[in-house]
C-alpha atoms as a PDB file:
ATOM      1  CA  UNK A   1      -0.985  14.759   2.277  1.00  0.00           C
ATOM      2  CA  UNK A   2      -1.961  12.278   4.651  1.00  0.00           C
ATOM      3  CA  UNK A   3       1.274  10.221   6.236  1.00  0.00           C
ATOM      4  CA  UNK A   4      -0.258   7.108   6.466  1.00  0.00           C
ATOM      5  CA  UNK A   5      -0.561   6.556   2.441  1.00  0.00           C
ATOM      6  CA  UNK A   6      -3.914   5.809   0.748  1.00  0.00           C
ATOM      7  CA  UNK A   7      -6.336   3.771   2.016  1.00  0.00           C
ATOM      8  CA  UNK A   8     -10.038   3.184   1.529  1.00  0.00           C
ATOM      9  CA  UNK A   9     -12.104   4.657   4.887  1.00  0.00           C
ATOM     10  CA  UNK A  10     -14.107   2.159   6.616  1.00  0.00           C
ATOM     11  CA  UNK A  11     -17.149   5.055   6.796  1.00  0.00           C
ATOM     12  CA  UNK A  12     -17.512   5.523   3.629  1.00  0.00           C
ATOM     13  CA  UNK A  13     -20.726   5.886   1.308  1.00  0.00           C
ATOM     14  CA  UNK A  14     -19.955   2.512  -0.581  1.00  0.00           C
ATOM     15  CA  UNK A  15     -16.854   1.324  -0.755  1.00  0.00           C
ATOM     16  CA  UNK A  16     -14.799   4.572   1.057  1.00  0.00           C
ATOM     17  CA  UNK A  17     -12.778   5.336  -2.187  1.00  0.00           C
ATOM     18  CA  UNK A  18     -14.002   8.664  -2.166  1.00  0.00           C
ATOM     19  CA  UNK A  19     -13.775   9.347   0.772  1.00  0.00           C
ATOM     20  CA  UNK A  20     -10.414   7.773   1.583  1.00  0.00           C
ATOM     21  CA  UNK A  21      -8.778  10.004  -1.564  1.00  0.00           C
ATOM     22  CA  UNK A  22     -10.140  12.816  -0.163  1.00  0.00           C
ATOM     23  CA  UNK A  23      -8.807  12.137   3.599  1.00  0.00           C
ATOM     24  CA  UNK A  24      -5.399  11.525   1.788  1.00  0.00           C
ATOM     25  CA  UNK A  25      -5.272  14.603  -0.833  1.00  0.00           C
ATOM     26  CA  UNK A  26      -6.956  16.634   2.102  1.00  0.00           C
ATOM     27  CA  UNK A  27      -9.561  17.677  -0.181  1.00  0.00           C
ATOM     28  CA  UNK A  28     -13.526  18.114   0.492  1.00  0.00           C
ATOM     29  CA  UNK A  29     -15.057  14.822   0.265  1.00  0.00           C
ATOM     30  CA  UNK A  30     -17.707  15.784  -1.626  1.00  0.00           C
ATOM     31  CA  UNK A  31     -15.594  17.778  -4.261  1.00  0.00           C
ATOM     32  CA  UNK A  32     -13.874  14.232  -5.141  1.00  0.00           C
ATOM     33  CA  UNK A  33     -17.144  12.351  -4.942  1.00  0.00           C
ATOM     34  CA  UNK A  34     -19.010  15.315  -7.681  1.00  0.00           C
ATOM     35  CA  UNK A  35     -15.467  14.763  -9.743  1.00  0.00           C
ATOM     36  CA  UNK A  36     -16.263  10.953  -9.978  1.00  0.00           C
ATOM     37  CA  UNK A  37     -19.940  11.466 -10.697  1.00  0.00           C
ATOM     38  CA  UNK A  38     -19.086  13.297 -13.390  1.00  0.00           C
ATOM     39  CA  UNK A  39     -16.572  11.351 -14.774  1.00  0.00           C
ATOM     40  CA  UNK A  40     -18.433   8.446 -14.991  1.00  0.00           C
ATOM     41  CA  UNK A  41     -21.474  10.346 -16.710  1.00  0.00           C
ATOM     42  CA  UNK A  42     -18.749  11.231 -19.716  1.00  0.00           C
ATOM     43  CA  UNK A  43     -17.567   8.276 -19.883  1.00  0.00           C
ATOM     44  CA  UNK A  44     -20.772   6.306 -20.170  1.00  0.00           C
ATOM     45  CA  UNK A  45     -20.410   5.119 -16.756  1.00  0.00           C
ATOM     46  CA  UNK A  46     -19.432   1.353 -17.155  1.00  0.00           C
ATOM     47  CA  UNK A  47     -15.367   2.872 -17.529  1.00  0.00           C
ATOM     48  CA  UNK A  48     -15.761   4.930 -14.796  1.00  0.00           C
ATOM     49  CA  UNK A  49     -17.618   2.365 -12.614  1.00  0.00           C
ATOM     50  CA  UNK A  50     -15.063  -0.137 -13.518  1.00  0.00           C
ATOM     51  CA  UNK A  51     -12.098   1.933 -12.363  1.00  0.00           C
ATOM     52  CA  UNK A  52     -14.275   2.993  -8.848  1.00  0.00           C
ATOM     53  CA  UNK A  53     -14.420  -1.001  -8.213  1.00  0.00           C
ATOM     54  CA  UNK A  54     -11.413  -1.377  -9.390  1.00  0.00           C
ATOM     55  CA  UNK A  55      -9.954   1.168  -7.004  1.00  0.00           C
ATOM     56  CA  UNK A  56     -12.165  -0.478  -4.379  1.00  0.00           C
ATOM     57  CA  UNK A  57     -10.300  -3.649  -4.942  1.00  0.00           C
ATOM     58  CA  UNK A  58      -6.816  -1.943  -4.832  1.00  0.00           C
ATOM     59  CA  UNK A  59      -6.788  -0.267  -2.023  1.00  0.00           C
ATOM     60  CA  UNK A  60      -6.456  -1.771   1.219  1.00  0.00           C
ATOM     61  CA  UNK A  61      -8.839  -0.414   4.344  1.00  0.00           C
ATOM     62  CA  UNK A  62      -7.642   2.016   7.116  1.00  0.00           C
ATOM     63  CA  UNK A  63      -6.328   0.322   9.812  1.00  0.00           C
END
């Protein structure tokens, strides 16, 4: 696990969720990012795109 906590990465593909989680969990970005794809494809995508942005609004950028 990452010491500094979770935060969203600045170089991210959209809003840096992904790829912060991943930094944090130090897990394969793109292993977290196929996770989210494919939870929002079960769950019709507007839940799952609702909890991405609200994620996005949550977490607070790297310093």
């Amino acid at each position: 696990m990452n010491k500094q906590g979770l935060y969203r990465s600045r170089t991210g593909m959209i809003f840096g969720v992904c790829k912060g989680l991943g930094e944090s969990m130090d897990m394969n970005v793109t292993a977290i990012r196929l996770i989210a794809i494919v939870a929002m494809v079960a769950t019709g995508f507007v839940p799952g795109i609702l909890v991405y942005l609200g994620a996005a609004m949550i977490m607070k950028p790297e310093p």
